[in-house]
PDB file of N, CA and C in Angstrom:
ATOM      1  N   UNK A   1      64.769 -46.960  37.045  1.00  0.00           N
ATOM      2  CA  UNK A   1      64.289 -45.703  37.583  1.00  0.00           C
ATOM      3  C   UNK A   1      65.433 -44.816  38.051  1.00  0.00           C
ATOM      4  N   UNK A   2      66.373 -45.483  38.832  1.00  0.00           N
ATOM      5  CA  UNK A   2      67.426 -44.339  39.002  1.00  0.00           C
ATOM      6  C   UNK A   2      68.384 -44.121  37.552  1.00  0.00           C
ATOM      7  N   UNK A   3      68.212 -44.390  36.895  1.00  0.00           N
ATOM      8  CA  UNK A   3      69.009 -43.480  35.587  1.00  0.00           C
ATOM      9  C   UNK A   3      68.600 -42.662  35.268  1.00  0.00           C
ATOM     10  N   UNK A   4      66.962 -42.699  35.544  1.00  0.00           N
ATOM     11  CA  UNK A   4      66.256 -41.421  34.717  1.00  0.00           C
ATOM     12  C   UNK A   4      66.504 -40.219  36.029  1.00  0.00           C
ATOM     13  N   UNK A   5      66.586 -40.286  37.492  1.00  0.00           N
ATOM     14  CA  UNK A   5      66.517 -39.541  38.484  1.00  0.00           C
ATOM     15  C   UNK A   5      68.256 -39.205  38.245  1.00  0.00           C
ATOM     16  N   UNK A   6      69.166 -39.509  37.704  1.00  0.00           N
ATOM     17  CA  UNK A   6      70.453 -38.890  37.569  1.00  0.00           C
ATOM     18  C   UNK A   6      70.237 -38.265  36.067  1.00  0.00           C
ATOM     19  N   UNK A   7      69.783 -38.578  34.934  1.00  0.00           N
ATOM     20  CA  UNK A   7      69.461 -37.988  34.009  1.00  0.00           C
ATOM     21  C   UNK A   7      69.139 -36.261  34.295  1.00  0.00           C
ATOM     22  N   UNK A   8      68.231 -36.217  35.066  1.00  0.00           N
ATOM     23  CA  UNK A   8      67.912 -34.457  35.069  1.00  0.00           C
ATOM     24  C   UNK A   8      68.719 -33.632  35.478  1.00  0.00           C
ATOM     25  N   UNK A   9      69.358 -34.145  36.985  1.00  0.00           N
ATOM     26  CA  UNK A   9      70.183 -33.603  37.484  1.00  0.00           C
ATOM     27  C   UNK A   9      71.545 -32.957  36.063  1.00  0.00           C
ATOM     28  N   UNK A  10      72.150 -33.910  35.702  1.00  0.00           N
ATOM     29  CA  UNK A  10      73.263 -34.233  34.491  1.00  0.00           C
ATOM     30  C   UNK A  10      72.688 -32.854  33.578  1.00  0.00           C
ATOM     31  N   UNK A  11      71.220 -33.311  33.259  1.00  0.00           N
ATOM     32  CA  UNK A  11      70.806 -32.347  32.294  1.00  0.00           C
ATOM     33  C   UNK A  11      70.725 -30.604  32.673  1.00  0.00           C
ATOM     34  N   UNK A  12      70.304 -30.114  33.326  1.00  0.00           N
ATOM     35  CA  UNK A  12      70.752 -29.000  34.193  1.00  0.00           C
ATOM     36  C   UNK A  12      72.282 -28.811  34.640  1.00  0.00           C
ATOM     37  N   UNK A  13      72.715 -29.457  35.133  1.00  0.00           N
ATOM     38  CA  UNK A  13      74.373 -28.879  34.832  1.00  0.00           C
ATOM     39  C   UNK A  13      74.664 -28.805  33.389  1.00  0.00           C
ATOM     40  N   UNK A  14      74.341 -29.552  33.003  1.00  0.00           N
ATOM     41  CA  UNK A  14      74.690 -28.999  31.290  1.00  0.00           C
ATOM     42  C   UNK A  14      74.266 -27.736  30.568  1.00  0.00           C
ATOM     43  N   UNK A  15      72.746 -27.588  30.792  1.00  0.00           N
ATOM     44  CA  UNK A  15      72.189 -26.037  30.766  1.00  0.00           C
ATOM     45  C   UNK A  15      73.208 -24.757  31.349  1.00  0.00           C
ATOM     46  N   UNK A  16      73.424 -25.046  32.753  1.00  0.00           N
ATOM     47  CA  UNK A  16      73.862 -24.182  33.085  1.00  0.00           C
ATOM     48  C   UNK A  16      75.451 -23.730  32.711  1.00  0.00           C
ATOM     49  N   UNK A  17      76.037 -24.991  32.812  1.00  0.00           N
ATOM     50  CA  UNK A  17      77.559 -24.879  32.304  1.00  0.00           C
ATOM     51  C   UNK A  17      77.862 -24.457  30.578  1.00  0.00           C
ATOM     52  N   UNK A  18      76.470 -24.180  29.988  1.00  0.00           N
ATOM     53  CA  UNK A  18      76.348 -23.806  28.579  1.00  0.00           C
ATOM     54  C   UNK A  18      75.909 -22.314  29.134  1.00  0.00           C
ATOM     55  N   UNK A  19      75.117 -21.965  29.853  1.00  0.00           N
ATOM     56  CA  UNK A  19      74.414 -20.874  29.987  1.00  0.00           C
ATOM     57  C   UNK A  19      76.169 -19.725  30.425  1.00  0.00           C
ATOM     58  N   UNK A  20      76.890 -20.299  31.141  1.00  0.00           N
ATOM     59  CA  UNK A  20      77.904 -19.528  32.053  1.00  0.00           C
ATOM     60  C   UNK A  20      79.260 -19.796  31.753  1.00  0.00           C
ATOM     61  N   UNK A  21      79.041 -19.938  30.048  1.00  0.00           N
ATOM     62  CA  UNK A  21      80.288 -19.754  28.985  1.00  0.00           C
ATOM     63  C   UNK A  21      80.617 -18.505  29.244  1.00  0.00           C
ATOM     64  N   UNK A  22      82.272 -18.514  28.933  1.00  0.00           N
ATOM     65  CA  UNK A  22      82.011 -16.841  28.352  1.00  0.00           C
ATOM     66  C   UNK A  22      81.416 -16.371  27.421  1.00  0.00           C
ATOM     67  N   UNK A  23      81.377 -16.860  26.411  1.00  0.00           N
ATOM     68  CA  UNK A  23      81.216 -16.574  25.176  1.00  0.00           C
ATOM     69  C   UNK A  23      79.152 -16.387  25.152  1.00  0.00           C
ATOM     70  N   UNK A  24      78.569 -17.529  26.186  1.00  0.00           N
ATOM     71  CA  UNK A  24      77.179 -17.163  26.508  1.00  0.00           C
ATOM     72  C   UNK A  24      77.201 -15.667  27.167  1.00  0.00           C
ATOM     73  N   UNK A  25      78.247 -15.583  28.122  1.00  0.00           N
ATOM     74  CA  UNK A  25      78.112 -14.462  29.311  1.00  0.00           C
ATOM     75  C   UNK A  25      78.037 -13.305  28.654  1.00  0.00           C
ATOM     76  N   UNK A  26      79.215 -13.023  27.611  1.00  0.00           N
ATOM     77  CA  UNK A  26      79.277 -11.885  26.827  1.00  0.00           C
ATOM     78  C   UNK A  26      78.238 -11.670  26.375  1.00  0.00           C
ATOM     79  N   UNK A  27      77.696 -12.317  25.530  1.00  0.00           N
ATOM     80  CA  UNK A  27      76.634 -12.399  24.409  1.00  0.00           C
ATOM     81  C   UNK A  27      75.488 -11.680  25.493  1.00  0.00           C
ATOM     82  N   UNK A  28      75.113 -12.158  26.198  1.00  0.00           N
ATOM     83  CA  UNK A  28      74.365 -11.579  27.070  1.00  0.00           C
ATOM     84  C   UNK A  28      74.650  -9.889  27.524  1.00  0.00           C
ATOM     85  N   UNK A  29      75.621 -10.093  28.427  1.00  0.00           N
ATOM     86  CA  UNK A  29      76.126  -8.900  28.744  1.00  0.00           C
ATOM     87  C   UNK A  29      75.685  -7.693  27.381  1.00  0.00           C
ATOM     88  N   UNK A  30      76.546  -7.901  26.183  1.00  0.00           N
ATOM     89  CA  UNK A  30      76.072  -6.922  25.121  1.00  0.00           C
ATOM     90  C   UNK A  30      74.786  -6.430  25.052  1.00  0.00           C
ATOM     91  N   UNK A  31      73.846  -7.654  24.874  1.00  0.00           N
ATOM     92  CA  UNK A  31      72.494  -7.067  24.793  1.00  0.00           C
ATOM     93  C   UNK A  31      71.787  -6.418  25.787  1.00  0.00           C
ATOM     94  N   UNK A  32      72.442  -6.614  26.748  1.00  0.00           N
ATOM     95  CA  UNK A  32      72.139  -5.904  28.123  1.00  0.00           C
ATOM     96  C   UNK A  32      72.608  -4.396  28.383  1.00  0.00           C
ATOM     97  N   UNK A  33      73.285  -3.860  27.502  1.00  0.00           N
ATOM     98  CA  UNK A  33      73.712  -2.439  27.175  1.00  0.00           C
ATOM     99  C   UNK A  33      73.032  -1.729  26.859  1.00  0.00           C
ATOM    100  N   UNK A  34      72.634  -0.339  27.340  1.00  0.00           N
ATOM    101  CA  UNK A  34      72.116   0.364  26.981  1.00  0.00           C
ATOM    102  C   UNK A  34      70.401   0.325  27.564  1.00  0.00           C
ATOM    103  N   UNK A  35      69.859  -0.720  28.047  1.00  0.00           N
ATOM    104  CA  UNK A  35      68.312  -0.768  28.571  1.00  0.00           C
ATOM    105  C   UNK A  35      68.154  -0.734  29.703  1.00  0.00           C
ATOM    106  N   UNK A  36      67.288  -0.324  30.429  1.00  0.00           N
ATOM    107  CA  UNK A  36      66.750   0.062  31.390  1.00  0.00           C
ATOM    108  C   UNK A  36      66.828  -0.467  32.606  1.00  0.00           C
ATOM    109  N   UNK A  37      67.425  -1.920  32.546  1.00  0.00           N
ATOM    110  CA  UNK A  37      67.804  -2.567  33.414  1.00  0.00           C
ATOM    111  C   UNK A  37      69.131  -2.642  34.078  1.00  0.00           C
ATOM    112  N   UNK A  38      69.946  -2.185  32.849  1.00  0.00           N
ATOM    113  CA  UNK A  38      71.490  -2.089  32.853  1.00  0.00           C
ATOM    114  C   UNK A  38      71.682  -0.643  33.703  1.00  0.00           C
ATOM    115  N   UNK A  39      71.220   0.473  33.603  1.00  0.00           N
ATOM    116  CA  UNK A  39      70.920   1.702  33.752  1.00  0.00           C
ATOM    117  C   UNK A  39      70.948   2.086  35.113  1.00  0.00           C
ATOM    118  N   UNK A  40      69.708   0.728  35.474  1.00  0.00           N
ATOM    119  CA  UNK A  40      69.029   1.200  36.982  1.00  0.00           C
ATOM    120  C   UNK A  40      70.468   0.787  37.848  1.00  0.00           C
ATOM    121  N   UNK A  41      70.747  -0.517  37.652  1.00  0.00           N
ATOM    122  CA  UNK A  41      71.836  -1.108  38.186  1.00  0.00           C
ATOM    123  C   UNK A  41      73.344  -0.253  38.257  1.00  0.00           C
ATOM    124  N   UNK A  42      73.879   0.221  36.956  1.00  0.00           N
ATOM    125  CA  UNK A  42      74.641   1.490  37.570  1.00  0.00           C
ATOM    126  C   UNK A  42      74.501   2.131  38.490  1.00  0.00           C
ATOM    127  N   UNK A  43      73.195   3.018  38.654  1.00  0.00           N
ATOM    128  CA  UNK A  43      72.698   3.815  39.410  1.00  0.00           C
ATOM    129  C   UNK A  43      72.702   3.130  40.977  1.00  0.00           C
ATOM    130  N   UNK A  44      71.700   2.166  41.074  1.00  0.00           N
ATOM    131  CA  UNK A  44      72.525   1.556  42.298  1.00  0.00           C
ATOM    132  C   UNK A  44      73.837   1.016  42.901  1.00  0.00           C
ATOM    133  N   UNK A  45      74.860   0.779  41.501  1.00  0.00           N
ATOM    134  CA  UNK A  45      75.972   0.889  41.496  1.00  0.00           C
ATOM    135  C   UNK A  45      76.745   2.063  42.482  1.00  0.00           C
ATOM    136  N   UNK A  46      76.513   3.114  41.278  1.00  0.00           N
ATOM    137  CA  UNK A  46      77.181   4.331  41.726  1.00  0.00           C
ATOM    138  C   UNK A  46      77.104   4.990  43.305  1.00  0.00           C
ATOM    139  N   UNK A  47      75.636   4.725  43.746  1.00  0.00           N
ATOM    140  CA  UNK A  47      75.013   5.102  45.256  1.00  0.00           C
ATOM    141  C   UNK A  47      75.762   4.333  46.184  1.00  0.00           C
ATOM    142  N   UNK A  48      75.858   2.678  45.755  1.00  0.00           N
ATOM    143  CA  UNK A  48      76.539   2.297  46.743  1.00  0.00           C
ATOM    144  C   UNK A  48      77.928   2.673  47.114  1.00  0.00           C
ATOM    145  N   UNK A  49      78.743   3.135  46.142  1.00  0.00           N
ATOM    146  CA  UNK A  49      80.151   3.384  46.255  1.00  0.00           C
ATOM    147  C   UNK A  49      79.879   4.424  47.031  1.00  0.00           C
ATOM    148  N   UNK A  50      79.255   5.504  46.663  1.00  0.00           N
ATOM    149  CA  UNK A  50      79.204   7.107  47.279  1.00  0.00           C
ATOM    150  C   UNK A  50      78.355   6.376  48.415  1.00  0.00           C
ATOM    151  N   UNK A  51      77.851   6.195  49.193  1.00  0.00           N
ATOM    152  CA  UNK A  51      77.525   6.196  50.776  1.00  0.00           C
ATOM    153  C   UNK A  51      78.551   5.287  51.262  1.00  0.00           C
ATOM    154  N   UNK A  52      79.450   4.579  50.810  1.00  0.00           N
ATOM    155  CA  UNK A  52      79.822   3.700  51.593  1.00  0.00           C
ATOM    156  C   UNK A  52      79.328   3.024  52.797  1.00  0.00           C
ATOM    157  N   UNK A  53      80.240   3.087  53.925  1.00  0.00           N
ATOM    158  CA  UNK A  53      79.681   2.277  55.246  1.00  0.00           C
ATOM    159  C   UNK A  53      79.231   3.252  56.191  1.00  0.00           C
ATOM    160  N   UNK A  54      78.231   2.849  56.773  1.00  0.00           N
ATOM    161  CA  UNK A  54      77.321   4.065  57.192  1.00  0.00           C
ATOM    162  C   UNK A  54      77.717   3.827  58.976  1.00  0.00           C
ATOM    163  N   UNK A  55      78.376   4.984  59.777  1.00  0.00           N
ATOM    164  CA  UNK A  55      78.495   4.645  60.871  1.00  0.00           C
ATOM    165  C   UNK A  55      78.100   5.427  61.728  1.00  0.00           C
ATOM    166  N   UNK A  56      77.318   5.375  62.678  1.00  0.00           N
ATOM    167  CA  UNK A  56      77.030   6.376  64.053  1.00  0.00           C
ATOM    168  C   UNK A  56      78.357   7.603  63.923  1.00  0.00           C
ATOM    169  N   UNK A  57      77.729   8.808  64.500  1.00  0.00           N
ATOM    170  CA  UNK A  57      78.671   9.960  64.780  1.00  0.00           C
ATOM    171  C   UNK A  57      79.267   9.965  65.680  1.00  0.00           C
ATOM    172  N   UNK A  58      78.401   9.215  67.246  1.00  0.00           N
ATOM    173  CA  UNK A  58      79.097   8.942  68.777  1.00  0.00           C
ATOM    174  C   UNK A  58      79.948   8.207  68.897  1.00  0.00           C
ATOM    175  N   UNK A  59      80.440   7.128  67.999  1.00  0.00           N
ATOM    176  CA  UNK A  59      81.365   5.930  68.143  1.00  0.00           C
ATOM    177  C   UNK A  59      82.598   6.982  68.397  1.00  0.00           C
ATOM    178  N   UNK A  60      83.716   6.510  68.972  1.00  0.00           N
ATOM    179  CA  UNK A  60      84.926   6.960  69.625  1.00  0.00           C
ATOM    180  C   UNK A  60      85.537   7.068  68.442  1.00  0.00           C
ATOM    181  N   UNK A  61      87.055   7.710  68.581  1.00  0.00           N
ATOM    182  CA  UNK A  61      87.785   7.258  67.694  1.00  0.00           C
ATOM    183  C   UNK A  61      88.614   5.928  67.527  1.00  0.00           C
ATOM    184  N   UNK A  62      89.378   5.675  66.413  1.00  0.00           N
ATOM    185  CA  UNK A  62      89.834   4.276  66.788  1.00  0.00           C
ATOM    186  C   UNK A  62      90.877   4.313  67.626  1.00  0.00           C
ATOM    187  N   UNK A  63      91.793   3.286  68.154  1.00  0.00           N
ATOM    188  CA  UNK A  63      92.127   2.823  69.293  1.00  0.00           C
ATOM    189  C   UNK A  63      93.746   3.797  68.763  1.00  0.00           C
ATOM    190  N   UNK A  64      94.189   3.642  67.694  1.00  0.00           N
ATOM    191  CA  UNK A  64      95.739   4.219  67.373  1.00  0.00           C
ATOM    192  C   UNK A  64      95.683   5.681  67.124  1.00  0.00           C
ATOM    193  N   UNK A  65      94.338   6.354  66.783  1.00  0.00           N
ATOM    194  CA  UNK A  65      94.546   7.972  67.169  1.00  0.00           C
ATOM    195  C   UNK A  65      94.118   8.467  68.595  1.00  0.00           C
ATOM    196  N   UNK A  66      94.616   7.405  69.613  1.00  0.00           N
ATOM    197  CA  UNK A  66      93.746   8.070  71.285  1.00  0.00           C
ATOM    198  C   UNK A  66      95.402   8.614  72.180  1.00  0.00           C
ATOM    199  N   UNK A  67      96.097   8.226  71.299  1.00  0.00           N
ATOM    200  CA  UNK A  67      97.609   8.145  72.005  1.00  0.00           C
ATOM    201  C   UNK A  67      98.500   9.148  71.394  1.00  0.00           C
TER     202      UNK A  67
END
């Protein structure tokens, strides 16, 4: 019984360490160009860069422009 309970485990790292080739990753990635999913994700991409870190207006200045 415990060969078969290390069996699955074994078997899933194998899936995955096949799944997170490069050569899987790419392959993926490509087909992922251009659809609607790829798209949205830029877009939340791009938003996050442009808002950056969002901070209160009242906070002080920092400690090396008070001097």
């Amino acid at each position: 019984m415990q060969a078969l309970a290390t069996h699955r485990p074994q078997k899933l790292l194998e899936v995955a360490a096949q799944r997170n080739e490069p050569a899987a990753r790419k392959e993926r990635q490509v087909t992922r160009i251009g659809t609607a999913e790829q798209q949205q994700e830029a877009a939340l991409t791009a938003e996050r860069r442009r808002s950056g870190y969002q901070a209160p207006s009242d906070l002080p200045p920092p400690l090396a422009r008070l001097s």
